[in-house]
N, C-alpha and C. Protein backbone atom coordinates (compact mmCIF):
# COMPACT_ATOMS: atom_id res chain seq x y z
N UNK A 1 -7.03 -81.04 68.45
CA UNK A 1 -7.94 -80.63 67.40
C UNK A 1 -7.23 -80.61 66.03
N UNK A 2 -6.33 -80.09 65.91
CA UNK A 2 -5.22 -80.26 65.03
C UNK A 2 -4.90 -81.51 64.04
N UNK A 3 -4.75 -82.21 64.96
CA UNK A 3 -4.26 -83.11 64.71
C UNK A 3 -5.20 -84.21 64.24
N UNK A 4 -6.58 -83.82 64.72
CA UNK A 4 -7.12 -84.62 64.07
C UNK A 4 -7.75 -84.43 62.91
N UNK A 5 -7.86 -83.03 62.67
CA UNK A 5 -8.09 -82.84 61.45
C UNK A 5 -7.03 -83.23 60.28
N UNK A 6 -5.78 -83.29 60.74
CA UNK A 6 -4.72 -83.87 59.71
C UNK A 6 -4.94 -85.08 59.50
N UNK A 7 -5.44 -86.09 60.55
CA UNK A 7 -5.85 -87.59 60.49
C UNK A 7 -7.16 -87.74 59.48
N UNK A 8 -8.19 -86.87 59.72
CA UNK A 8 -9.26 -86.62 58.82
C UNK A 8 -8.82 -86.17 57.37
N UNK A 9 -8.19 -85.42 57.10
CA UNK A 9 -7.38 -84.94 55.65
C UNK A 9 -6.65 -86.28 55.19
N UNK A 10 -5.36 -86.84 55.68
CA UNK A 10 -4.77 -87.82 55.12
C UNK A 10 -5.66 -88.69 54.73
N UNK A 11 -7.11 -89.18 55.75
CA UNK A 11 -8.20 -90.59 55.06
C UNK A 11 -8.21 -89.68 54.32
N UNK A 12 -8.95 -88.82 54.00
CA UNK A 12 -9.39 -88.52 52.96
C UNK A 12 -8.74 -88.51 51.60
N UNK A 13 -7.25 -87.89 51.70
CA UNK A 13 -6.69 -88.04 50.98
C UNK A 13 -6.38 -89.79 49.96
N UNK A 14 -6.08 -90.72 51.42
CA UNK A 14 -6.33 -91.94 50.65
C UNK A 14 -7.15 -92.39 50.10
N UNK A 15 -8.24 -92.25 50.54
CA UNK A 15 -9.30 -92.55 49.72
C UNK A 15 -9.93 -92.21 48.56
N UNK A 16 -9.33 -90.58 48.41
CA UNK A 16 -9.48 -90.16 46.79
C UNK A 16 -8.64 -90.58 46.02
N UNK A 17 -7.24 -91.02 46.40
CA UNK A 17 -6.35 -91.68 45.90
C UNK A 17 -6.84 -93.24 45.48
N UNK A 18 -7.10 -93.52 46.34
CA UNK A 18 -8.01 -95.11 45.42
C UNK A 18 -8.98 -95.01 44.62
N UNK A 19 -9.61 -93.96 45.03
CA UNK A 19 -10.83 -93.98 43.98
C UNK A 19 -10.39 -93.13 42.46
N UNK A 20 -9.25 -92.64 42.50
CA UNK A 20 -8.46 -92.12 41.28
C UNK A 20 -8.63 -90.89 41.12
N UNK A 21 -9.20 -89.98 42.32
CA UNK A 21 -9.47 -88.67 41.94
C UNK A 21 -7.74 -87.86 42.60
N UNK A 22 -6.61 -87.97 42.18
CA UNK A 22 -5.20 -87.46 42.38
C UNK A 22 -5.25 -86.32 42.35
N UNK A 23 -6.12 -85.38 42.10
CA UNK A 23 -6.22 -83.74 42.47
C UNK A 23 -6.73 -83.32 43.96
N UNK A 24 -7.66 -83.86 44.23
CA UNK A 24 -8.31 -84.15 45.53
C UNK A 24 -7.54 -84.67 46.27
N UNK A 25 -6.54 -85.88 45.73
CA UNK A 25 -5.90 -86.46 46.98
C UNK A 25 -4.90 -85.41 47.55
N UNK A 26 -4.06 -84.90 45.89
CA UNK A 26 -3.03 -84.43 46.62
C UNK A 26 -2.90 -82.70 47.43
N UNK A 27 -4.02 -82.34 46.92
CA UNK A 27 -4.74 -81.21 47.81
C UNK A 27 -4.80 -81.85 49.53
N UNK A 28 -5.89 -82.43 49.64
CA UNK A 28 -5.81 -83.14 50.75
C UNK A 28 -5.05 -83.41 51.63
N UNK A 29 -3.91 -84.33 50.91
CA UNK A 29 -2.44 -84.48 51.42
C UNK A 29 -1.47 -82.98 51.98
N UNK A 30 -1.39 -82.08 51.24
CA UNK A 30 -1.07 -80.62 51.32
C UNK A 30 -1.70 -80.32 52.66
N UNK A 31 -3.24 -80.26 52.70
CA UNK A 31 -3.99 -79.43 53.68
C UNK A 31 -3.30 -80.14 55.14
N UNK A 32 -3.39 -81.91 55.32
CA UNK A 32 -2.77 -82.57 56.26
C UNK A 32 -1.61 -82.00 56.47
N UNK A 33 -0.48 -81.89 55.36
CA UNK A 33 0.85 -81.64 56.09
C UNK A 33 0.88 -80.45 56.77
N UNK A 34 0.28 -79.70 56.20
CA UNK A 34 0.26 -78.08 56.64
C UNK A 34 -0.40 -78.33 58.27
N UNK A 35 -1.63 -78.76 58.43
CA UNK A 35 -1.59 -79.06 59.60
C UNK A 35 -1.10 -79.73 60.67
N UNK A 36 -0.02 -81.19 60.18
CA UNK A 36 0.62 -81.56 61.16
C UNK A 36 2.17 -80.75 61.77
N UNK A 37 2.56 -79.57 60.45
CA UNK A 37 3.52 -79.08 60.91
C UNK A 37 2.98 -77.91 62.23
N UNK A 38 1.87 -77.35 61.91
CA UNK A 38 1.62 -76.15 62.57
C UNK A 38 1.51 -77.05 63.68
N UNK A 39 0.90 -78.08 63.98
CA UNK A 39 0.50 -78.88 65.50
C UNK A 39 1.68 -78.98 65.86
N UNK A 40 3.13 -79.38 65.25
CA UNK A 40 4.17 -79.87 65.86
C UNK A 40 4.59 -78.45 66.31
N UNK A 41 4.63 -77.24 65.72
CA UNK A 41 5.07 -76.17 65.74
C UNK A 41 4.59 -75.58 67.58
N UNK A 42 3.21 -75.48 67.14
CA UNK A 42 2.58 -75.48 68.39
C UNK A 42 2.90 -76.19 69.67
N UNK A 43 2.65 -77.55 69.48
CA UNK A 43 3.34 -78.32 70.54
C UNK A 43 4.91 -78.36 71.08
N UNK A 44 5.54 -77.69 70.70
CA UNK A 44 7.15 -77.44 70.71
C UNK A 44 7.31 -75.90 71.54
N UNK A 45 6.51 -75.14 71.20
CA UNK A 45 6.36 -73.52 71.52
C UNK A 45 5.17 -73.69 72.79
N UNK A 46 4.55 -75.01 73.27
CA UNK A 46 3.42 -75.15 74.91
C UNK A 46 4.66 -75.77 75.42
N UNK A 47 5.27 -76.76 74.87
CA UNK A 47 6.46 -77.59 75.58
C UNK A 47 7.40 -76.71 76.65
N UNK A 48 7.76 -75.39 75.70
CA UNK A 48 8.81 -74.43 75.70
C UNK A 48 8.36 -73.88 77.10
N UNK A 49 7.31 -73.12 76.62
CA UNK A 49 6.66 -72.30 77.86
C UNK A 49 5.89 -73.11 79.02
């Protein structure tokens, strides 16, 4: 679930990036990373246990 919302954030992000809106993108971009770290975080701490 995670993770795909980070996949959903990054398009998005590119795509405001082409269309020239760079506030939006790089928000966007932010919201993705934040979520692919917590997924990796997560997945490292189910791995564990």
């Amino acid at each position: 679930m995670l993770i795909e919302l980070a996949v959903l954030f990054l398009v998005l992000a590119l795509v405001a990036f082409v269309l020239g809106a760079r506030g939006i993108a790089g928000f966007s971009m932010e919201i993705a990373k934040w979520l692919v770290i917590i997924f990796v975080i997560i997945a490292i701490v189910a791995f564990i246990l």
